[in-house]
C-alpha atoms as a PDB file:
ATOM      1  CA  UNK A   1     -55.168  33.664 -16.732  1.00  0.00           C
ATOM      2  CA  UNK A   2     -53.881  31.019 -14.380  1.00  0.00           C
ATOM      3  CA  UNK A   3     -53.392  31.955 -10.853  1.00  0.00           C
ATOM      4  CA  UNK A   4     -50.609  31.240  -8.103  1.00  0.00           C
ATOM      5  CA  UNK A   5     -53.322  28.765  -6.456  1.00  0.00           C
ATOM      6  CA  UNK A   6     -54.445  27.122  -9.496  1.00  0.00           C
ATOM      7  CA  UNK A   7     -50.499  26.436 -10.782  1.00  0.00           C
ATOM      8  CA  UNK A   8     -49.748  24.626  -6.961  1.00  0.00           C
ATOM      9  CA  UNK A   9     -52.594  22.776  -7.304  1.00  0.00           C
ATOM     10  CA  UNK A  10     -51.276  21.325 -11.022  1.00  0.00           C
ATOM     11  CA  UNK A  11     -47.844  20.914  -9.131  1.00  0.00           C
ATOM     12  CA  UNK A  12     -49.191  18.948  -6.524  1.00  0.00           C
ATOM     13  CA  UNK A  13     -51.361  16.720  -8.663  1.00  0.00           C
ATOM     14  CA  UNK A  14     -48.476  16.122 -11.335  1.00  0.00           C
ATOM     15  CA  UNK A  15     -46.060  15.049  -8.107  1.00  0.00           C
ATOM     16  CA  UNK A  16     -49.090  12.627  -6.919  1.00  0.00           C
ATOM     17  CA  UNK A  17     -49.582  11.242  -9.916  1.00  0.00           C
ATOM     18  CA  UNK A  18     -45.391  10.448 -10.322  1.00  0.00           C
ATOM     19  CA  UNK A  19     -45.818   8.901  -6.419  1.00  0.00           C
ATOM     20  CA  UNK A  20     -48.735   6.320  -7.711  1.00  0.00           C
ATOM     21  CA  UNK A  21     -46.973   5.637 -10.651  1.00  0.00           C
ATOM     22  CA  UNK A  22     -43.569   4.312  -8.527  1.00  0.00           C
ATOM     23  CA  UNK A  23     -43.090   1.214  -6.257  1.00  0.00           C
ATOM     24  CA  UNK A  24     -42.658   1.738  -2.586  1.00  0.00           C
ATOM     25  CA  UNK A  25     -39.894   0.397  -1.142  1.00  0.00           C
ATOM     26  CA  UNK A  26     -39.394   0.494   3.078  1.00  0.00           C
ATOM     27  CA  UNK A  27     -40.714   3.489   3.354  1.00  0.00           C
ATOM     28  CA  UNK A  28     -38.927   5.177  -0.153  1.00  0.00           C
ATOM     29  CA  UNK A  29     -40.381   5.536  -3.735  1.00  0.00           C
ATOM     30  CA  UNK A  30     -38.097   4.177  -6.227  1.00  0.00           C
ATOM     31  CA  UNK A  31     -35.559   6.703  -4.552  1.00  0.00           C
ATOM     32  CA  UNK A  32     -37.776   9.234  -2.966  1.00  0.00           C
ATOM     33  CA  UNK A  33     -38.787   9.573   0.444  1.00  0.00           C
ATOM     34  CA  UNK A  34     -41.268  10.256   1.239  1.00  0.00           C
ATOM     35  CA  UNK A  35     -41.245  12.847   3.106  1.00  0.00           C
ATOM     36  CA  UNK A  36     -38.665  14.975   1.154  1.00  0.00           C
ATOM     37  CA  UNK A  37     -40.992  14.104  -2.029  1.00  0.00           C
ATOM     38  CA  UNK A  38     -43.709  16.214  -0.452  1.00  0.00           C
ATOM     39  CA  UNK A  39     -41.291  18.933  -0.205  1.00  0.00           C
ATOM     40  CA  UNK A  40     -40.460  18.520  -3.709  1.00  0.00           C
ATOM     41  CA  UNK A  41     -36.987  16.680  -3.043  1.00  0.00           C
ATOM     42  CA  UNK A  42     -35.717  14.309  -5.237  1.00  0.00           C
ATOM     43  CA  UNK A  43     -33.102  11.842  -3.794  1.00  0.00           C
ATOM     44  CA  UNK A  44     -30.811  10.088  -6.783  1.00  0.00           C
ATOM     45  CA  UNK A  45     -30.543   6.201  -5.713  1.00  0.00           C
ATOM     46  CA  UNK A  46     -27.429   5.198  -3.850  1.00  0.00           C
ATOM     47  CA  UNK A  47     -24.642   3.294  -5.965  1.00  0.00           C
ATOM     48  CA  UNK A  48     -22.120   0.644  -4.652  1.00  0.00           C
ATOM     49  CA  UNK A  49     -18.890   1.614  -5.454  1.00  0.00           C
ATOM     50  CA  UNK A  50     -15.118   1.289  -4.845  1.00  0.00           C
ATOM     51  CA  UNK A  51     -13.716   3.252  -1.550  1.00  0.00           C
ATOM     52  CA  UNK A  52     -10.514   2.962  -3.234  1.00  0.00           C
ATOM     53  CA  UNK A  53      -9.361   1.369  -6.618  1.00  0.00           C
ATOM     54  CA  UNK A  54      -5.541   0.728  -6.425  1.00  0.00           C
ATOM     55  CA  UNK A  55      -3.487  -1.155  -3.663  1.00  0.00           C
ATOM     56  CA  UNK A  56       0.608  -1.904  -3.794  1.00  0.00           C
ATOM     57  CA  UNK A  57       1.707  -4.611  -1.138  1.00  0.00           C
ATOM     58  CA  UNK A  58       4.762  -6.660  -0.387  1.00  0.00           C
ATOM     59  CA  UNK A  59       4.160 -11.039  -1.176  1.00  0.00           C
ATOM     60  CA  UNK A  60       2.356 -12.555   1.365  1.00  0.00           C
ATOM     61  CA  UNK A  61       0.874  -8.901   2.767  1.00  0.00           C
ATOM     62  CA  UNK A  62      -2.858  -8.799   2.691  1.00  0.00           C
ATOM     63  CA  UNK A  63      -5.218  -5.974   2.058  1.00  0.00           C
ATOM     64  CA  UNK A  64      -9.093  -5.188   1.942  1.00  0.00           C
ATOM     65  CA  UNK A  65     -11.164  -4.291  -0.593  1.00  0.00           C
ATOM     66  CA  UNK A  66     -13.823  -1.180   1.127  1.00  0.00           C
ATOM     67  CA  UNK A  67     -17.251  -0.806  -0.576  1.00  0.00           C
ATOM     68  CA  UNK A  68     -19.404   2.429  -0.320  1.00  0.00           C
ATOM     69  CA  UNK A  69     -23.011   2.206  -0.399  1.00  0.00           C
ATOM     70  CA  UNK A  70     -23.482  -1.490   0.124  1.00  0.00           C
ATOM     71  CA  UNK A  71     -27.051  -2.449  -1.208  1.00  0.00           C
ATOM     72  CA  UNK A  72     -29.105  -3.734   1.935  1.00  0.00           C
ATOM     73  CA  UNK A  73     -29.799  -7.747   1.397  1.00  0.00           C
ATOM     74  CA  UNK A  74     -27.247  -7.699  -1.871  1.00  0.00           C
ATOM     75  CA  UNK A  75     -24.537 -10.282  -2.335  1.00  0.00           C
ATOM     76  CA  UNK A  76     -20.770  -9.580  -3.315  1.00  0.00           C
ATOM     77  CA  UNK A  77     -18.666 -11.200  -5.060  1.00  0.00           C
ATOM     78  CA  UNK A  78     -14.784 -10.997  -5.476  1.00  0.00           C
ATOM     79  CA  UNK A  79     -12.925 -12.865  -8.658  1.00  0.00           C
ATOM     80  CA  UNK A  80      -8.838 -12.527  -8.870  1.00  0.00           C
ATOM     81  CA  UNK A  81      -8.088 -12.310 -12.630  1.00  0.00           C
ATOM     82  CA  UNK A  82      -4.602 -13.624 -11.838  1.00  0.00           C
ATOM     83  CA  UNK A  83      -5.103 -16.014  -8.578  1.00  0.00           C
ATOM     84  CA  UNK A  84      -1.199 -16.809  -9.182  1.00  0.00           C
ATOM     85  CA  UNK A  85      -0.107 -13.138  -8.177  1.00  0.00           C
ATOM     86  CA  UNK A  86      -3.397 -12.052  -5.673  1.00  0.00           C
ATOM     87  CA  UNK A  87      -5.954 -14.164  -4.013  1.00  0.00           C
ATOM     88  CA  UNK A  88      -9.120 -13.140  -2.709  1.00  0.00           C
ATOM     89  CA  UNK A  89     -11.680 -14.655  -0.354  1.00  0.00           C
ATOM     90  CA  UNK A  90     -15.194 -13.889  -0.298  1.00  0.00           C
ATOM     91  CA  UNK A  91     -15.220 -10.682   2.113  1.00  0.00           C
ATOM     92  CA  UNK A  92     -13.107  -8.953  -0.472  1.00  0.00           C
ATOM     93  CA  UNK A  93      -9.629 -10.130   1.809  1.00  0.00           C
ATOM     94  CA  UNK A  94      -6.745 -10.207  -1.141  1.00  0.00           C
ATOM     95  CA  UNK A  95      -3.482 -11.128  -0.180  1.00  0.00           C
ATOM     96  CA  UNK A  96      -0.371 -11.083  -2.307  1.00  0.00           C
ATOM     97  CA  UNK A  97       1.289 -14.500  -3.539  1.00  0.00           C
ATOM     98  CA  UNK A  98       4.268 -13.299  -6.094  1.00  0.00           C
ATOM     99  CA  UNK A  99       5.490 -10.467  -7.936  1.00  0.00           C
ATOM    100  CA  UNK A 100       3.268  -8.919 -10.284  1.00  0.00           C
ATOM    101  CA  UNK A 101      -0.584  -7.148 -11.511  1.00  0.00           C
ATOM    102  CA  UNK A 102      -3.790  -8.366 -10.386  1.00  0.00           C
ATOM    103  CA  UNK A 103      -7.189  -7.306 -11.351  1.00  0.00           C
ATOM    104  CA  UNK A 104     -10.316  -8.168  -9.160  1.00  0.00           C
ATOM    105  CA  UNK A 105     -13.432  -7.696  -9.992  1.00  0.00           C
ATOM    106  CA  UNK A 106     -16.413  -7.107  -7.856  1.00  0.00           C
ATOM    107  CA  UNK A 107     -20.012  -7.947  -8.609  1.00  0.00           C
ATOM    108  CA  UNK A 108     -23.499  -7.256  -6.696  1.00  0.00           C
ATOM    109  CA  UNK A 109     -26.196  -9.889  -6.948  1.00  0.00           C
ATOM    110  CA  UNK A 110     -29.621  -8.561  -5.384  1.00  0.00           C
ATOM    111  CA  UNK A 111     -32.697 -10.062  -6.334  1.00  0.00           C
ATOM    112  CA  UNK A 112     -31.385 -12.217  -9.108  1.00  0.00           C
ATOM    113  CA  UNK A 113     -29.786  -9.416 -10.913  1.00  0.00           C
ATOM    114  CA  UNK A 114     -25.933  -9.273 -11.186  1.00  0.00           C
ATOM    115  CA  UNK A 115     -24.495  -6.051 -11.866  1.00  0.00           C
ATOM    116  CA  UNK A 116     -20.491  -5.268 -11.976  1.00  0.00           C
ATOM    117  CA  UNK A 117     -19.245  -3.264  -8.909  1.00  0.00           C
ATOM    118  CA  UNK A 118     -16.038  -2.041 -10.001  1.00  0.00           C
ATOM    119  CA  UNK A 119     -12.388  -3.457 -10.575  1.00  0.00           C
ATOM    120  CA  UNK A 120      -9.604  -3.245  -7.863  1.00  0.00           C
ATOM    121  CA  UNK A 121      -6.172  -3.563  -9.347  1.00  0.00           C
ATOM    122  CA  UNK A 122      -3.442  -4.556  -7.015  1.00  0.00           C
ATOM    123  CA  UNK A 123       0.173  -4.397  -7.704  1.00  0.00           C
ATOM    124  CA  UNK A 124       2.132  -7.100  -5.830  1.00  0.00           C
ATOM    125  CA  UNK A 125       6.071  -6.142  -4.878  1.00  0.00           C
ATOM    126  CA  UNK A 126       8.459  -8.586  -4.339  1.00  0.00           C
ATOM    127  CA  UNK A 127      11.528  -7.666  -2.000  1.00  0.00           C
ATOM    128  CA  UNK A 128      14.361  -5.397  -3.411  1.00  0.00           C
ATOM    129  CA  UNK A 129      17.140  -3.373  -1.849  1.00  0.00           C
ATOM    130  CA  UNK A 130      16.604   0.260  -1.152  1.00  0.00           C
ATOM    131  CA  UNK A 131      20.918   0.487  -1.523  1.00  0.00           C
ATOM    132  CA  UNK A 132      23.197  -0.769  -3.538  1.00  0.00           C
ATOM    133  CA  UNK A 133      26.248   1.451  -1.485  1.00  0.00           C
ATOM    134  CA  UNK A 134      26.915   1.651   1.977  1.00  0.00           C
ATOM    135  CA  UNK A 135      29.487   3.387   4.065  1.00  0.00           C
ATOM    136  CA  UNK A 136      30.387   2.584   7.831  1.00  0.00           C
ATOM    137  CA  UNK A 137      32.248   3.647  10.108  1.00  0.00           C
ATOM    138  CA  UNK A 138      34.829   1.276  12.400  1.00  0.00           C
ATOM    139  CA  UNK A 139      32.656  -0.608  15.242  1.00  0.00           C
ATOM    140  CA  UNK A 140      29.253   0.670  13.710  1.00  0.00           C
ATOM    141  CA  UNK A 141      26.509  -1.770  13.025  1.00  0.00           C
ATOM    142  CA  UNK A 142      22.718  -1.634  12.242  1.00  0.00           C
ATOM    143  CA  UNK A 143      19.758  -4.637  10.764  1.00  0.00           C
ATOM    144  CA  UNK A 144      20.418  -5.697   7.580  1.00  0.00           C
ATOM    145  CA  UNK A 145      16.391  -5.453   6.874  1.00  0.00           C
ATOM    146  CA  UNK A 146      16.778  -1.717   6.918  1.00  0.00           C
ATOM    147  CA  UNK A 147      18.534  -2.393   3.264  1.00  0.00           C
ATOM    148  CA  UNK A 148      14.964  -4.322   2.380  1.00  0.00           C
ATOM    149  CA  UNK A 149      11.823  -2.384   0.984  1.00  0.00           C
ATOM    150  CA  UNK A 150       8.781  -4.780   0.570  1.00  0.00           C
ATOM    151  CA  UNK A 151      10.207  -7.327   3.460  1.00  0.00           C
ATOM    152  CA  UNK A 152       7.689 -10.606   2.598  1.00  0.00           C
ATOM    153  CA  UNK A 153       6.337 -11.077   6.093  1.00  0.00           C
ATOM    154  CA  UNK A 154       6.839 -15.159   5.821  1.00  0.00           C
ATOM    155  CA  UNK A 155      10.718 -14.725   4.545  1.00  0.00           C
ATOM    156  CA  UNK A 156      13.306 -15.484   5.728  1.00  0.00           C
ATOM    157  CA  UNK A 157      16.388 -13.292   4.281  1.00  0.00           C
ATOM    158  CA  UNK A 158      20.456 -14.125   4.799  1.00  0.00           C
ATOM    159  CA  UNK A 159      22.839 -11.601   4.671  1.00  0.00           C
ATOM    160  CA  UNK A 160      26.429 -12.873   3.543  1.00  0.00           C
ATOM    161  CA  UNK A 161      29.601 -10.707   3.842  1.00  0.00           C
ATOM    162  CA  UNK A 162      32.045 -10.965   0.959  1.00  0.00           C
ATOM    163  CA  UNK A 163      34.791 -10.576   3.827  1.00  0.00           C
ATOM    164  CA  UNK A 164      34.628 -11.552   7.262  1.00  0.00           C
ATOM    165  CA  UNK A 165      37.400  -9.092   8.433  1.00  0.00           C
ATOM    166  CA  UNK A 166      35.757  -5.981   7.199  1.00  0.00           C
ATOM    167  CA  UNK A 167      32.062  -6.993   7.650  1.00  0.00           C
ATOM    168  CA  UNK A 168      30.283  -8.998   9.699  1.00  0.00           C
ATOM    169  CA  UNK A 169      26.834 -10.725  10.259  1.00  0.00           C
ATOM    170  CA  UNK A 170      25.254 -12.172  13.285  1.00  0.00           C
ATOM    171  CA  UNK A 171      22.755 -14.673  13.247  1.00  0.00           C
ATOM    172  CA  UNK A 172      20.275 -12.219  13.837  1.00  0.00           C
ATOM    173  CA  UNK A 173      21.030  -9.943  10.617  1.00  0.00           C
ATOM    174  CA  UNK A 174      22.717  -7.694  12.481  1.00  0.00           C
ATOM    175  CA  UNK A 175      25.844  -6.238  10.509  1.00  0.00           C
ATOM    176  CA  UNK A 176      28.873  -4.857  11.653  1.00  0.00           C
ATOM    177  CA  UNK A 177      31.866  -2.701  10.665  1.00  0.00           C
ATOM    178  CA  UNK A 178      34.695  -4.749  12.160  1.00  0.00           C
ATOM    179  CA  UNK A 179      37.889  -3.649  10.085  1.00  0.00           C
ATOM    180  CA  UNK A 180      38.944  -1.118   7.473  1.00  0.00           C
ATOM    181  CA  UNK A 181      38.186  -1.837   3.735  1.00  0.00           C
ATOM    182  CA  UNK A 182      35.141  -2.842   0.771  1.00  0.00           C
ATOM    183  CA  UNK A 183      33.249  -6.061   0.766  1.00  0.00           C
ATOM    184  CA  UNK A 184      30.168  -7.240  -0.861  1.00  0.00           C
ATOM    185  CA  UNK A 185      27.183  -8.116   0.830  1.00  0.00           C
ATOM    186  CA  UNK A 186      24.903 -11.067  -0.669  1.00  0.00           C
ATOM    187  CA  UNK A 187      20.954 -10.678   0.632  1.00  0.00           C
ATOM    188  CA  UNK A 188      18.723 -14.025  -0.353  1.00  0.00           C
ATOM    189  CA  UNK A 189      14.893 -14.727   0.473  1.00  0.00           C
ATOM    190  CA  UNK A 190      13.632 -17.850   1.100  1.00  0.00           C
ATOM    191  CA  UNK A 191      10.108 -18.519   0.526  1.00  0.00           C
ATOM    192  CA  UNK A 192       8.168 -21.464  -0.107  1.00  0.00           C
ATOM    193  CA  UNK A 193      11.165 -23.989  -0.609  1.00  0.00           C
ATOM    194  CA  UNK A 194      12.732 -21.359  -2.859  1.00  0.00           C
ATOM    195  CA  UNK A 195      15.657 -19.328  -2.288  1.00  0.00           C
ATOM    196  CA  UNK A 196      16.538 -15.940  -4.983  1.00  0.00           C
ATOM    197  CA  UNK A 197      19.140 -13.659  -4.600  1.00  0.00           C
ATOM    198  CA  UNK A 198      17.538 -10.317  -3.826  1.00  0.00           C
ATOM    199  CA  UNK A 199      20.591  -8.429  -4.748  1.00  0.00           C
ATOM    200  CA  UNK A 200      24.312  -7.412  -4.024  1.00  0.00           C
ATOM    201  CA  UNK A 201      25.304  -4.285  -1.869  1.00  0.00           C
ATOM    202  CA  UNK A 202      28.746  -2.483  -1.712  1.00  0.00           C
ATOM    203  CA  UNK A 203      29.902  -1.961   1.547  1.00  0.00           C
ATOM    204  CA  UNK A 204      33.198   0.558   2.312  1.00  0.00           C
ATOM    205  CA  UNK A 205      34.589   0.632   6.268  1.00  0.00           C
ATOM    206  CA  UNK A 206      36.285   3.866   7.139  1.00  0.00           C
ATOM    207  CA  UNK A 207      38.534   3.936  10.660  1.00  0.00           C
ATOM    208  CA  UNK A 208      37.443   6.990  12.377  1.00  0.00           C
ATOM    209  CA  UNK A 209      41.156   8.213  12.875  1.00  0.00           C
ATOM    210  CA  UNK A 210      41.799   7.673   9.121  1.00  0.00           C
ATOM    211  CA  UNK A 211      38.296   9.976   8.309  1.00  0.00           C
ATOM    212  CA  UNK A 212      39.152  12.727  10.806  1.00  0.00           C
ATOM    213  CA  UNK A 213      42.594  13.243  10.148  1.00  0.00           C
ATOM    214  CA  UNK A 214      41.412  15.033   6.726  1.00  0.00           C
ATOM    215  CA  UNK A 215      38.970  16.332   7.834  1.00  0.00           C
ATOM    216  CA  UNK A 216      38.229  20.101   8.531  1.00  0.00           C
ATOM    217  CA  UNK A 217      37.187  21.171  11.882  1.00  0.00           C
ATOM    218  CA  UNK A 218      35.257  24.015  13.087  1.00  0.00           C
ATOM    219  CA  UNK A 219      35.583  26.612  15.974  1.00  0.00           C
ATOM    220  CA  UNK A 220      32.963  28.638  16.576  1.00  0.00           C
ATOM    221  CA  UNK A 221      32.475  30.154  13.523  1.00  0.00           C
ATOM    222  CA  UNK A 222      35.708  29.938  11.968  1.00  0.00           C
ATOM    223  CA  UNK A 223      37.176  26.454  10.389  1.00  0.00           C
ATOM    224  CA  UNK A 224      40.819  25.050  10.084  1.00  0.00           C
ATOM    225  CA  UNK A 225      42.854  22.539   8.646  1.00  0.00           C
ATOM    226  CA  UNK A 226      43.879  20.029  10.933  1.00  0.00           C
ATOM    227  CA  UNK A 227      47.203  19.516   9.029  1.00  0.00           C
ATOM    228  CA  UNK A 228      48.020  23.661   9.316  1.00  0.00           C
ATOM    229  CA  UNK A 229      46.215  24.145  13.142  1.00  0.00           C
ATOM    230  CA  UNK A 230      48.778  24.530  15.823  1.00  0.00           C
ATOM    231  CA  UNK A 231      47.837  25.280  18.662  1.00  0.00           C
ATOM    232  CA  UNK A 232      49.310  28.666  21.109  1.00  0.00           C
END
């Protein structure tokens, strides 16, 4: 019969026997350290890997690729499938160039092994309205970027009124309600030398006076036509 004593002694001569066998590495065997391997703990090697996978930005927006677990004395290396619609320098920088998919792929390099990393895909966005219908009130204005989602950072965007006496546009962008009626409002990007037409938004000015005299008012908690209120 085997006894408590002899089967710790076979443990601790099998788990010797596993430490010879393995290379020692700062102070770890091939994953072990060695301290936790006397305790009987196992420690799985550490893998570089994506933080995150997926990015959406706006042309000419940047953003960074994050790596967990980053093999000490290992080299990385970024590739842009589609260098047309993403760049990327070598610390993993990408920035957005036009409208479109990108795929980059990462690689580690450590002692004259190359293994693959991981892919990063990064959807570029190129500037479209967020409304295609507006309504304003008489003498109300606000910036004409606030119609923009994915604003390109090195764009410059025009906003052109239809009509002048309805709607109008400062230099700035800023537009205002300046008479009762519709218009259309044109919004173009220009961007390296070119200009596009982003899109087209309907614009309808309402005079106060005109809104309020259909409108039904409250008192307290009790409402009343304006046409049938008179008052005692």
């Amino acid at each position: 019969m085997i006894t408590r004593r002899q089967k710790k002694i076979t443990t601790i001569c099998l788990l010797l026997a596993v430490m010879m066998a393995l290379p020692v590495e700062g102070g770890r065997i091939a994953g072990i350290r060695v301290g936790e391997a006397q305790k009987g703990i196992v420690m799985a090697a550490s893998k570089t890997t994506l933080k995150t996978k997926t990015a959406t930005i706006a042309v000419a927006d940047k953003t960074r690729i994050v790596l967990k677990g980053k093999a000490k004395g290992a080299k990385y290396t970024y590739e842009s499938k589609r260098p047309a619609i993403a760049s990327v320098n070598g610390t993993g920088l990408v920035q957005g160039l036009a409208g479109g998919k990108a795929k980059i792929a990462v690689t580690q390099t450590i002692k004259g092994k190359t293994t693959k990393v991981g892919t990063f895909k990064v959807v570029v966005e190129k500037c479209v309205l967020n409304e295609k219908d507006v309504y304003m009130f008489l003498d109300e204005e606000f910036e004409g970027e606030e119609l923009l989602d994915y604003i390109n950072s090195k764009a410059n965007y025009r906003f052109e009124s239809s009509d002048a006496a309805v709607v109008r546009v400062s230099t700035s962008g800023v537009i205002r309600a300046v008479g009762a009626g519709t218009t259309k409002l044109v919004v173009r990007e220009s961007y390296n030398g070119k200009t596009r037409q982003v899109g087209t938004v309907n614009v309808e000015v309402e005079d106060d006076e005109e809104y309020y005299d259909d409108e039904e008012y409250y008192d307290d908690e009790e409402y009343y036509d304006d046409e049938d209120y008179t008052e005692e």
